[in-house]
Protein backbone atom coordinates (compact mmCIF):
# COMPACT_ATOMS: atom_id res chain seq x y z
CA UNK A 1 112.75 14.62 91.96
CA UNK A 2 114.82 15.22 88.90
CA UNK A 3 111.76 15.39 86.69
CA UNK A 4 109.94 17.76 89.15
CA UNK A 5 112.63 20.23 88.14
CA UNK A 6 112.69 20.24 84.50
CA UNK A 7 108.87 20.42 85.48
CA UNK A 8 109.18 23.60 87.62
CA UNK A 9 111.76 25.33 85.59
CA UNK A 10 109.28 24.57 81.97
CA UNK A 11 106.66 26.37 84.03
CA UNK A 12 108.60 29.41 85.18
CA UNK A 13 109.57 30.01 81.55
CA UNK A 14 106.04 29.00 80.36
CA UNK A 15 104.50 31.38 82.32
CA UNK A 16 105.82 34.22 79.97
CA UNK A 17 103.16 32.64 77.75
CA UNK A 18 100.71 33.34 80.26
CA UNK A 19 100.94 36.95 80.03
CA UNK A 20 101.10 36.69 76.46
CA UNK A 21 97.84 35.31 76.32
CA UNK A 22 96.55 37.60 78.74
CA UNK A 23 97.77 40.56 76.88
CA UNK A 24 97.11 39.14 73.12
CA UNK A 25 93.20 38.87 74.67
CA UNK A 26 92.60 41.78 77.27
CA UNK A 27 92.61 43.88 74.27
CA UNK A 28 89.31 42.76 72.94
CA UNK A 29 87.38 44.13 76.08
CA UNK A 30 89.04 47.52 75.39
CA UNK A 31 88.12 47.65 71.98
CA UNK A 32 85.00 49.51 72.05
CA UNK A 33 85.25 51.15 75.24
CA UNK A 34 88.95 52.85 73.40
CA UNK A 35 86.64 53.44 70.16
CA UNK A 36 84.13 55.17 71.50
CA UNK A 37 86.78 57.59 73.61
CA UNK A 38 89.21 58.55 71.06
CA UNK A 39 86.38 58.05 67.84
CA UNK A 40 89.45 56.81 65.85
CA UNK A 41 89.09 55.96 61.93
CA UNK A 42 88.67 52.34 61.16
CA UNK A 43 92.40 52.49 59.84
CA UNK A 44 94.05 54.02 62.94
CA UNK A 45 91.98 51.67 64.76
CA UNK A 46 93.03 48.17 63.21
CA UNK A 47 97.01 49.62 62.72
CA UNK A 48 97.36 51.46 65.57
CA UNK A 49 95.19 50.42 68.67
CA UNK A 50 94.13 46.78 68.12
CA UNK A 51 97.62 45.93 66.12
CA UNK A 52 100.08 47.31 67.44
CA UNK A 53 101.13 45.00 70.14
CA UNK A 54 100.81 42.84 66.97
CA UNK A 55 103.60 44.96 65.30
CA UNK A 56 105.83 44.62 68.58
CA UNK A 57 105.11 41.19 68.32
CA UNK A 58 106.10 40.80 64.96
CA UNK A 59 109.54 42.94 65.87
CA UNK A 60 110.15 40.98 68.76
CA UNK A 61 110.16 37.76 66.95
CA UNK A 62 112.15 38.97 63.95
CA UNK A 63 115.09 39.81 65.95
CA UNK A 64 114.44 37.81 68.95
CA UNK A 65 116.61 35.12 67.58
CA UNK A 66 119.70 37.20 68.04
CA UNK A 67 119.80 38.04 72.16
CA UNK A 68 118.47 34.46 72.57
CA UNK A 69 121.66 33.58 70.61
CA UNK A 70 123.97 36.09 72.22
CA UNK A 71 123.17 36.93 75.60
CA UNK A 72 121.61 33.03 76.51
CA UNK A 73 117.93 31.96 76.98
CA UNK A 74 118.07 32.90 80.92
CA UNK A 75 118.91 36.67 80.52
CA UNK A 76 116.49 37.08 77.81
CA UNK A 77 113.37 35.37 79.41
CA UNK A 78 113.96 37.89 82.35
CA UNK A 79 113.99 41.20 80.23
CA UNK A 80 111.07 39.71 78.68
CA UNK A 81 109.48 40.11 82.27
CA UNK A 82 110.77 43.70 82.30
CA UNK A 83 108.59 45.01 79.16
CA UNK A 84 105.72 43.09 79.95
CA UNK A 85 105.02 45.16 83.00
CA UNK A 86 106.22 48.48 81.70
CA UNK A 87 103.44 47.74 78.47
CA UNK A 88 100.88 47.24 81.55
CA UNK A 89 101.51 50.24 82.87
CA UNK A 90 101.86 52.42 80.68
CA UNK A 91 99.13 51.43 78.51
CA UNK A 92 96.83 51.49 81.68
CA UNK A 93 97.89 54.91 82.03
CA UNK A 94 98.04 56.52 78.83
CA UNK A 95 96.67 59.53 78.10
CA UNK A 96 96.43 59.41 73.82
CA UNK A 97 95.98 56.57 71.59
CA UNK A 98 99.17 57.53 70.32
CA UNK A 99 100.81 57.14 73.87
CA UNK A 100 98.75 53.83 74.05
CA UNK A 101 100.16 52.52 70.90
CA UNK A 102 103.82 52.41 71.78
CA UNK A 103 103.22 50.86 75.44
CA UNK A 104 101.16 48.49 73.65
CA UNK A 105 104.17 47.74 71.24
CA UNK A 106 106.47 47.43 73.89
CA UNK A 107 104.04 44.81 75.20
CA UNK A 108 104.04 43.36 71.94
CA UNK A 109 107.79 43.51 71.38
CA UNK A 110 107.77 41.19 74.61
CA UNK A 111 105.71 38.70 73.28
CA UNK A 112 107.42 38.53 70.13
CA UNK A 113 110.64 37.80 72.07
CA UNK A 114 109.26 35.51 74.15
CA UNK A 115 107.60 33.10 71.19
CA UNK A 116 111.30 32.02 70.45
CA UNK A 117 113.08 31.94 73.62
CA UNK A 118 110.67 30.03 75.73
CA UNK A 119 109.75 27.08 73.38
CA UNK A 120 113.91 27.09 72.27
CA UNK A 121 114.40 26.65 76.25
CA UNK A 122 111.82 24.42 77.33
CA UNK A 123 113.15 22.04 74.13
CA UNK A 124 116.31 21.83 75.12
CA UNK A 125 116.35 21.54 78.85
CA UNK A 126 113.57 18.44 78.17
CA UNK A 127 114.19 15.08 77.72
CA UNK A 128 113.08 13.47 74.09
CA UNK A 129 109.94 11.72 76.14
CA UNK A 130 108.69 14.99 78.04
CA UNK A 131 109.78 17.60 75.22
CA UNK A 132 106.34 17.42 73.81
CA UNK A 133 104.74 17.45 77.46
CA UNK A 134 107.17 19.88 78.48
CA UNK A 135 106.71 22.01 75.50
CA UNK A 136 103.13 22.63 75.36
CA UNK A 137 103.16 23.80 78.78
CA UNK A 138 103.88 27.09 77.49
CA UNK A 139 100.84 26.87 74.74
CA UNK A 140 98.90 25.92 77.82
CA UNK A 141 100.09 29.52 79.36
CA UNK A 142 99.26 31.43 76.76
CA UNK A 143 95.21 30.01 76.80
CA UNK A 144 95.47 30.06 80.35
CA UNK A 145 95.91 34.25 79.99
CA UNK A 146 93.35 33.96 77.40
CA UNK A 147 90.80 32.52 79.88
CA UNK A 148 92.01 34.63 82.62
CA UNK A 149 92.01 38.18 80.26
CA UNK A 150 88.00 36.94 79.14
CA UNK A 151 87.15 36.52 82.96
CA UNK A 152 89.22 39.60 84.06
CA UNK A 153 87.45 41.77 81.61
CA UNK A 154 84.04 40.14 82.34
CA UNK A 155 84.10 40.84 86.11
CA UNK A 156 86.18 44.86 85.68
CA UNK A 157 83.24 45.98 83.12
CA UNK A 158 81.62 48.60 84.44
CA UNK A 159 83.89 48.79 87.79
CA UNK A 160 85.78 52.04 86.59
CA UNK A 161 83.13 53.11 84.59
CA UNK A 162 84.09 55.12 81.63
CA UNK A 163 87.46 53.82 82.29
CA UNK A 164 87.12 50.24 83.18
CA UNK A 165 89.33 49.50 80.49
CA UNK A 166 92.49 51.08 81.90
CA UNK A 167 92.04 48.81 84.95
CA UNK A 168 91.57 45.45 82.32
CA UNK A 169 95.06 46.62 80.58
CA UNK A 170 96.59 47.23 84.40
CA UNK A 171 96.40 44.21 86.18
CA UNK A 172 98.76 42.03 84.29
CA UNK A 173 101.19 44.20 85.90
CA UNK A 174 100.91 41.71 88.55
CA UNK A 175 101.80 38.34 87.31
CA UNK A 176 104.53 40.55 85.00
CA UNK A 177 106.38 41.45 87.89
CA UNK A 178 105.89 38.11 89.45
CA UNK A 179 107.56 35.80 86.31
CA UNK A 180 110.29 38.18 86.30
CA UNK A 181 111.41 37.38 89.88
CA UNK A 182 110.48 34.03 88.96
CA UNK A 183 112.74 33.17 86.34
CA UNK A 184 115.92 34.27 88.02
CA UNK A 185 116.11 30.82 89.41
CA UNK A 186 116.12 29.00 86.27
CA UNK A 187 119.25 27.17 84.85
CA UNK A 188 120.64 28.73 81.87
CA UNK A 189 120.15 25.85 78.81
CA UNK A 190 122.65 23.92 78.82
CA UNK A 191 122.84 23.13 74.90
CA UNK A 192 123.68 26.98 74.65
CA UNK A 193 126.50 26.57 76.95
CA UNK A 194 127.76 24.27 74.61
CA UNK A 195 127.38 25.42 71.51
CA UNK A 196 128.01 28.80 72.42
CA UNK A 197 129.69 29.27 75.30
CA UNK A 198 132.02 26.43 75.05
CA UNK A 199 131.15 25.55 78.40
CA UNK A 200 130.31 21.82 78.80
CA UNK A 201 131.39 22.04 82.65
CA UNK A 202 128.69 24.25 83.48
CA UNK A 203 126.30 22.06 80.84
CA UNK A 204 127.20 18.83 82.90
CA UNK A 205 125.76 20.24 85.89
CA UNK A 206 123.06 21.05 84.65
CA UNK A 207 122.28 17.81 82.62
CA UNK A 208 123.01 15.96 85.77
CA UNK A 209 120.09 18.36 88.17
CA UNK A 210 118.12 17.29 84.61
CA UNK A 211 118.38 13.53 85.30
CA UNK A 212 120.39 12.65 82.22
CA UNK A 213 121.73 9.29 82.73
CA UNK A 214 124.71 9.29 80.14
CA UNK A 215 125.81 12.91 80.20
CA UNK A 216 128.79 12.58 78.25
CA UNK A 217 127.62 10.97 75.36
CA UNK A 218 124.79 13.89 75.20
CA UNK A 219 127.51 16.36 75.08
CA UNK A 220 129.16 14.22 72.36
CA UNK A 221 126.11 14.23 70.54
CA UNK A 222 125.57 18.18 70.66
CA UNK A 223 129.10 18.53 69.60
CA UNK A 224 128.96 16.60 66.74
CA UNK A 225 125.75 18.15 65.42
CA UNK A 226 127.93 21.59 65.80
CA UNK A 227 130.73 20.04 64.05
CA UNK A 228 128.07 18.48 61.20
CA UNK A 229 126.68 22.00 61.03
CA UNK A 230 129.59 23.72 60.56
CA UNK A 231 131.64 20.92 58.30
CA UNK A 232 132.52 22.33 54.61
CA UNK A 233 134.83 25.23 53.42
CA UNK A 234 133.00 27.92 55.05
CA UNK A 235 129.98 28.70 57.90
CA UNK A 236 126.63 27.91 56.65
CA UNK A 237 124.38 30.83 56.14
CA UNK A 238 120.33 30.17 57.82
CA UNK A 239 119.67 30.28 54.42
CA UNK A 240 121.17 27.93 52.70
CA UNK A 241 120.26 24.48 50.95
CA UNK A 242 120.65 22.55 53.81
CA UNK A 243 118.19 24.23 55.80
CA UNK A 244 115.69 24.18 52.70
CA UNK A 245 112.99 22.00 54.25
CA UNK A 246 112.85 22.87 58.08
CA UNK A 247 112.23 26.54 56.72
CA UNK A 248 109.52 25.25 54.68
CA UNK A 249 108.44 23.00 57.62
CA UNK A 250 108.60 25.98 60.21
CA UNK A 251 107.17 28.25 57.34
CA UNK A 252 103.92 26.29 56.27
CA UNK A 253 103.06 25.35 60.25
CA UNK A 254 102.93 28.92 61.30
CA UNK A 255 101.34 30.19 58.24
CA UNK A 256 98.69 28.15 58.50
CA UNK A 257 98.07 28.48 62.48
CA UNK A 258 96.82 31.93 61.58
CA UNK A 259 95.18 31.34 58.28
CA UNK A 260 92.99 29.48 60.43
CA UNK A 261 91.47 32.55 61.68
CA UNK A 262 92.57 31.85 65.14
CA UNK A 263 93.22 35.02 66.02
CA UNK A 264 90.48 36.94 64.15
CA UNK A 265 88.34 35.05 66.33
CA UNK A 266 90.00 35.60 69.83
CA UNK A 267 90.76 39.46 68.82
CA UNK A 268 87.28 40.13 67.78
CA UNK A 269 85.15 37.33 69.94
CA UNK A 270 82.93 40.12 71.43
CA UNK A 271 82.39 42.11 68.57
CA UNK A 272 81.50 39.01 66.42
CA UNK A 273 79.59 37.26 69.46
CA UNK A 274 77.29 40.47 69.50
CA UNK A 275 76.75 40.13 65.28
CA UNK A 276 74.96 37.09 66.43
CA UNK A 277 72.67 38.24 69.00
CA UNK A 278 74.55 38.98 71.77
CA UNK A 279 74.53 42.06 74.17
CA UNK A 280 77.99 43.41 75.31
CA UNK A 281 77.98 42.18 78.64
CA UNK A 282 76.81 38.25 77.14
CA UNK A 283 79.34 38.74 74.51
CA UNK A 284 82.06 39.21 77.23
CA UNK A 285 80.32 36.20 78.95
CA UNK A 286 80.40 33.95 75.91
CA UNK A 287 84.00 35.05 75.72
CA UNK A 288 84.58 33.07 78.78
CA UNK A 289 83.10 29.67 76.92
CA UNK A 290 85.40 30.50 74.17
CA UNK A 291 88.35 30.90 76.87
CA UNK A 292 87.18 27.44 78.78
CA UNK A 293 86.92 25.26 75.86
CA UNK A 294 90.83 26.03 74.78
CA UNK A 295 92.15 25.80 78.20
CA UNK A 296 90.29 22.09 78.25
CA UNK A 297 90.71 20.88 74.78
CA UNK A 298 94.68 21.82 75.30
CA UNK A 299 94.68 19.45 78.75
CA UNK A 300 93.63 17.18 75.54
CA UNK A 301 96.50 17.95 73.76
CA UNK A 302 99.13 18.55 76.51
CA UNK A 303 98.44 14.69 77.24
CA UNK A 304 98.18 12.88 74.08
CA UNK A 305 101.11 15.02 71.95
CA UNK A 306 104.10 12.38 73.38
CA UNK A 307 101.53 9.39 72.99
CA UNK A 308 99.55 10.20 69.49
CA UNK A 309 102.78 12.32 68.09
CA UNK A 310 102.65 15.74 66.30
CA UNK A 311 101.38 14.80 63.02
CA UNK A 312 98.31 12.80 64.20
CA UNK A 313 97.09 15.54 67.00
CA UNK A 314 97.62 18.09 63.49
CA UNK A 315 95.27 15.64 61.05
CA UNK A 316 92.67 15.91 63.96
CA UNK A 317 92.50 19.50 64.36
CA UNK A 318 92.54 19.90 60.81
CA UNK A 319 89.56 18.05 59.98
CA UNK A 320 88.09 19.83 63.34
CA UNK A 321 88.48 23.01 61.73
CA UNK A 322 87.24 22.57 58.16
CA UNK A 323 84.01 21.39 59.79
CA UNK A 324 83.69 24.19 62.43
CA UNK A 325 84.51 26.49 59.68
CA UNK A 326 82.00 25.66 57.23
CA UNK A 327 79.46 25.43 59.59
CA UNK A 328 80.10 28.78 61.08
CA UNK A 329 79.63 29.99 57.37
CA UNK A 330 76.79 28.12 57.01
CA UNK A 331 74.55 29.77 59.97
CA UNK A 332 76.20 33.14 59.46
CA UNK A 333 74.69 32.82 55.68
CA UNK A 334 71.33 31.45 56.87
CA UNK A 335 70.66 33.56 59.68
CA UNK A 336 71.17 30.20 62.27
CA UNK A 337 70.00 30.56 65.92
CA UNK A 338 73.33 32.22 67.94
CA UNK A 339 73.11 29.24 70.01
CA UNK A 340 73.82 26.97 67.53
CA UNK A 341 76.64 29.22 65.96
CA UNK A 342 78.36 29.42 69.16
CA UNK A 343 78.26 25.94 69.12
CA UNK A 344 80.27 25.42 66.25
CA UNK A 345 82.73 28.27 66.94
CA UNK A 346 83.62 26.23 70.22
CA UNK A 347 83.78 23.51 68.08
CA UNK A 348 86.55 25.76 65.89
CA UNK A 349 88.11 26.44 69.27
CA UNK A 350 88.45 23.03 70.33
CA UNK A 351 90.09 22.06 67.14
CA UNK A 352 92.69 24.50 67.09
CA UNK A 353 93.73 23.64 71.05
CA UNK A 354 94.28 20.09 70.29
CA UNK A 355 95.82 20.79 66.80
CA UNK A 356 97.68 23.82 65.92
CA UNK A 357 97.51 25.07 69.46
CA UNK A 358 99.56 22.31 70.92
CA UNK A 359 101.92 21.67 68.32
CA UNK A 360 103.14 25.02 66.74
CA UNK A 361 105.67 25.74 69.19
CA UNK A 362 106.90 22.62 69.95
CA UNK A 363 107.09 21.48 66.10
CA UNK A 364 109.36 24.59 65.30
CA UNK A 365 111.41 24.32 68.31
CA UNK A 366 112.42 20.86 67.51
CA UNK A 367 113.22 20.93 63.80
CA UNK A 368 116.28 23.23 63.60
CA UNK A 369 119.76 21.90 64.29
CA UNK A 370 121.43 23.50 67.79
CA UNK A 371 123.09 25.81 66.07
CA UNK A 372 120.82 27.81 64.19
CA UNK A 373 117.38 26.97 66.51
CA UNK A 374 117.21 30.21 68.16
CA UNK A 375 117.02 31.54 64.89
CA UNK A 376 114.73 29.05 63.25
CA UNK A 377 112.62 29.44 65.88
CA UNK A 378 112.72 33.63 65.39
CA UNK A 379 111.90 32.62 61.76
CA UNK A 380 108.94 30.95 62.27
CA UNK A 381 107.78 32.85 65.01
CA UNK A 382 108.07 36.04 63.08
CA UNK A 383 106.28 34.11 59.91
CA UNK A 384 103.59 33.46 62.77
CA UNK A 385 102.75 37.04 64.00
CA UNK A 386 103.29 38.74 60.53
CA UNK A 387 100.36 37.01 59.43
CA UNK A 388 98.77 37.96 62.37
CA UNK A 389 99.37 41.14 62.22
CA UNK A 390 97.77 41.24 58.84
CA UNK A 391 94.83 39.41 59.77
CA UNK A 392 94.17 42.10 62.39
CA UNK A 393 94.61 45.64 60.84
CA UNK A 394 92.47 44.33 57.82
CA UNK A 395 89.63 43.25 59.58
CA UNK A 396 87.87 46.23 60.52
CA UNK A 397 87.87 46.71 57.15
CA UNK A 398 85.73 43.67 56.60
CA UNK A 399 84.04 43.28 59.87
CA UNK A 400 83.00 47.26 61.17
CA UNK A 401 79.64 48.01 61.19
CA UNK A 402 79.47 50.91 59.30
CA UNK A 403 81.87 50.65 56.23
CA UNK A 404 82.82 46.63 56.64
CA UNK A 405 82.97 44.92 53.05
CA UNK A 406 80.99 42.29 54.98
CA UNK A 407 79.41 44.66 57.63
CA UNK A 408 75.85 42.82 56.60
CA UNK A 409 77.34 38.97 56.79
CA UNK A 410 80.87 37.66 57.97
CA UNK A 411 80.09 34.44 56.35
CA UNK A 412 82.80 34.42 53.27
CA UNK A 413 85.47 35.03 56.00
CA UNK A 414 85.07 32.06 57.81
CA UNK A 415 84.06 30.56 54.11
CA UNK A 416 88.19 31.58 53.34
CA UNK A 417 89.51 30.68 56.69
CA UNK A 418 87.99 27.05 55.88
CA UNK A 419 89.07 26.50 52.26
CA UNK A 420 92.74 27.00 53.90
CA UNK A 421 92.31 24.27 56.33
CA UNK A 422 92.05 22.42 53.43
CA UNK A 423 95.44 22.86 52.32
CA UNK A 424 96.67 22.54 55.70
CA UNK A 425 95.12 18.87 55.46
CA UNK A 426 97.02 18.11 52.54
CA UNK A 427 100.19 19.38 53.81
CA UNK A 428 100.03 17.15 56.95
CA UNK A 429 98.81 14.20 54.95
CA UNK A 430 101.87 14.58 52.27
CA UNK A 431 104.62 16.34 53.79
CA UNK A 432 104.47 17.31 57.91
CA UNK A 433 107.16 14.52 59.58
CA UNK A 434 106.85 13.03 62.72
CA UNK A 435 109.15 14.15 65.80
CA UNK A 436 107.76 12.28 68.95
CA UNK A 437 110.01 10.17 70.85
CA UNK A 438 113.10 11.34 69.19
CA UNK A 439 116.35 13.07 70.46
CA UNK A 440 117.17 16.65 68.74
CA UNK A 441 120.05 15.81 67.72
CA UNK A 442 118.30 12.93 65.81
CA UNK A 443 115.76 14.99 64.24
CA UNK A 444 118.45 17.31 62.86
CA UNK A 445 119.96 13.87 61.21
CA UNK A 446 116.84 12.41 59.96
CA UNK A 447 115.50 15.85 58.48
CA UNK A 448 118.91 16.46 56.91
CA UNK A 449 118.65 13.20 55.17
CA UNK A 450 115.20 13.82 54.20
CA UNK A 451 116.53 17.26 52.49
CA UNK A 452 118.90 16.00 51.10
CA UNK A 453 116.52 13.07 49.13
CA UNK A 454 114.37 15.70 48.08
């Protein structure tokens, strides 16, 4: 019974990721349709229309940390709710690209915010056996929306005509509005309460509804990480020698999620499925394939990332993606049949669910000490998205038809994407720890020690 409810109250939460999915995605079946109405430069295009819920994104988890710190994890996940379905609407209704910008970086803003606060709740409302389970729940969200955004746009083309995409943008006003009256009936974490509230009355409640068996000694433990975290002369600063390798740690794991080309592929997945022979309404289709092979492969690792651990699930999608990679270079430079490209780029897919896909959020949340995670977690978060962000606006610049460095043949960008899954190999094999099994407050111990060797 106990577990059922950290179960149900993961998923509330999580399902924030599922509109972030659905809104990082729905964008790709507007992107010609929006072209083609407003006949915006390639610029205005990549900054404006297809990054700018990018730039909210990149906002939102830059200063997403300090609500999630001040105001709780509860309060926050519900406003998150709140600009979700104003971005819906009002990008569904606007009537300029410049209009349509700002709703989409409200949207965006949300999504930012929500990349820290949900994975810093889910870890520390789970138990050090479930956190992994727990935790990927909301990665599972997010390709959830992305499957769901690929169908949605699939089965609305053509059903408003000319304005079909207005409708695709629209309709995640519904599950918006739903998670918002959702998550009022979540527990607030109760790790916050401690550390920042100074409430451990209202924290033993909760740990108790959680199933905690020694309640006590877990707020013992919390309190002496605060105490450990705040020991010396004065306050430590996020910054600071102490926090030198979970920085790097949170750093190197996000920067390499997107240097994977992860979301050049999901952003653009029509646009490059039609460079290979498909029409627009197959490309949409073969969308869907993309969509279905991360919502399965992340079943994959949603099950094995408390039984294999982080690092091992990370060494398997890395190999995954160096071989997807060059082989999507390989029949982009020899003019392969699109069948057998697709092939690989599912491949690519598959690797980064079970990989990177399942572990980003739940690595990050669990390396930074209780004090400071909300804002390690805005850290890497915001590391995440502003090389997203960059990856976007740049690519029409290599990928439009007309004036695309690479307009002929994409292969050298998935050439690039692959030489940096090499280093990503490395890193894992050298210097990514392990944190399965293991209590947070014994992860903060353990890394500081580590730190401190180095």
């Amino acid at each position: 019974m106990k577990r059922n409810r950290l179960f149900q109250w993961s998923i509330v939460a999580a399902l924030a990721g599922f509109i972030f999915g659905f809104d990082t995605v729905v964008i790709s079946g507007a992107n010609l349709p929006i072209k083609e109405l407003w006949h915006t430069s390639p610029l205005f295009h990549g900054f404006f229309i297809m990054s700018a819920a990018l730039w909210g994104t990149l906002l939102g988890s830059i200063f997403g940390g300090l609500p999630t710190e001040r105001f709780g994890r509860k309060k926050v996940l519900y406003w998150i709710g709140v600009l979700f379905a104003l971005s819906a609407v009002g990008s569904a209704l606007a009537p300029s690209p410049y209009i349509f910008s700002f709703f989409r970086l409200v949207g965006g803003i949300g999504i930012g915010v929500s990349s820290v606060a949900v994975p810093t709740y889910i870890s520390e409302i789970s138990t050090p056996a479930t956190r992994g389970r727990l935790g990927v729940m909301y990665q599972f969200n997010i390709v959830f929306g992305i499957l769901i955004a690929f169908l949605s746009n699939y089965f609305l083309k053509g059903v408003g005509g000319a304005n079909d995409w207005r409708w695709m943008l629209g309709v995640l006003a519904v599950p918006s509005v739903f998670y918002t009256l959702m998550v009022m009936s979540v527990p607030e974490s109760p790790r916050w309460l401690v550390t920042k509230k100074n409430n451990p009355e209202r924290a033993r409640e909760i740990f108790l509804l959680m199933g905690v068996e020694d309640v006590d000694g877990e707020i013992a433990s919390i309190r002496e990480s605060l105490r450990y975290e705040n020991s010396g002369s004065t306050p430590l600063e996020f910054f600071c020698s102490r926090h030198k390798l979970v920085i790097w740690l949170a750093f190197l794991i996000a920067f390499f999620n997107q240097l994977s080309g992860i979301n050049f592929i999901l952003y653009y997945a029509p646009e490059i499925l039609s460079r290979i022979g498909f029409g627009a309404k197959d490309s949409l289709l073969n969308s869907i394939a993309i969509g279905g092979t991360n919502l399965l492969f992340t079943f994959l690792g949603l099950y094995l990332i408390d039984r294999l651990g982080r690092r091992q699930l990370l060494l398997a999608g890395s190999i995954g993606y160096i071989l997807s990679l060059v082989m999507v270079a390989v029949c982009f430079a020899f003019h392969a049949s699109p069948v057998l490209l697709m092939l690989f780029l599912l491949l690519f897919i598959a690797a980064h669910a079970v990989g990177q896909g399942a572990v980003i959020w739940v690595f990050i949340s669990e390396i930074f000490p209780n004090n400071i995670r909300a804002k390690g977690q805005s850290f890497g978060a915001s590391v995440h998205w502003v090389f997203a962000a960059v990856i976007t606006l740049i690519t029409p610049f290599f990928l439009d038809a007309r004036d695309g460095v690479f307009a002929d043949n994409p292969w050298p960008i998935f050439a690039f994407f692959a030489g940096m899954m090499v280093l990503q190999l490395v890193w894992v094999l050298t210097r990514m720890p392990e944190t399965k099994g293991v209590s947070l407050e014994q992860i903060e111990r353990d890394l500081t020690n580590l730190n401190s060797r180095r």
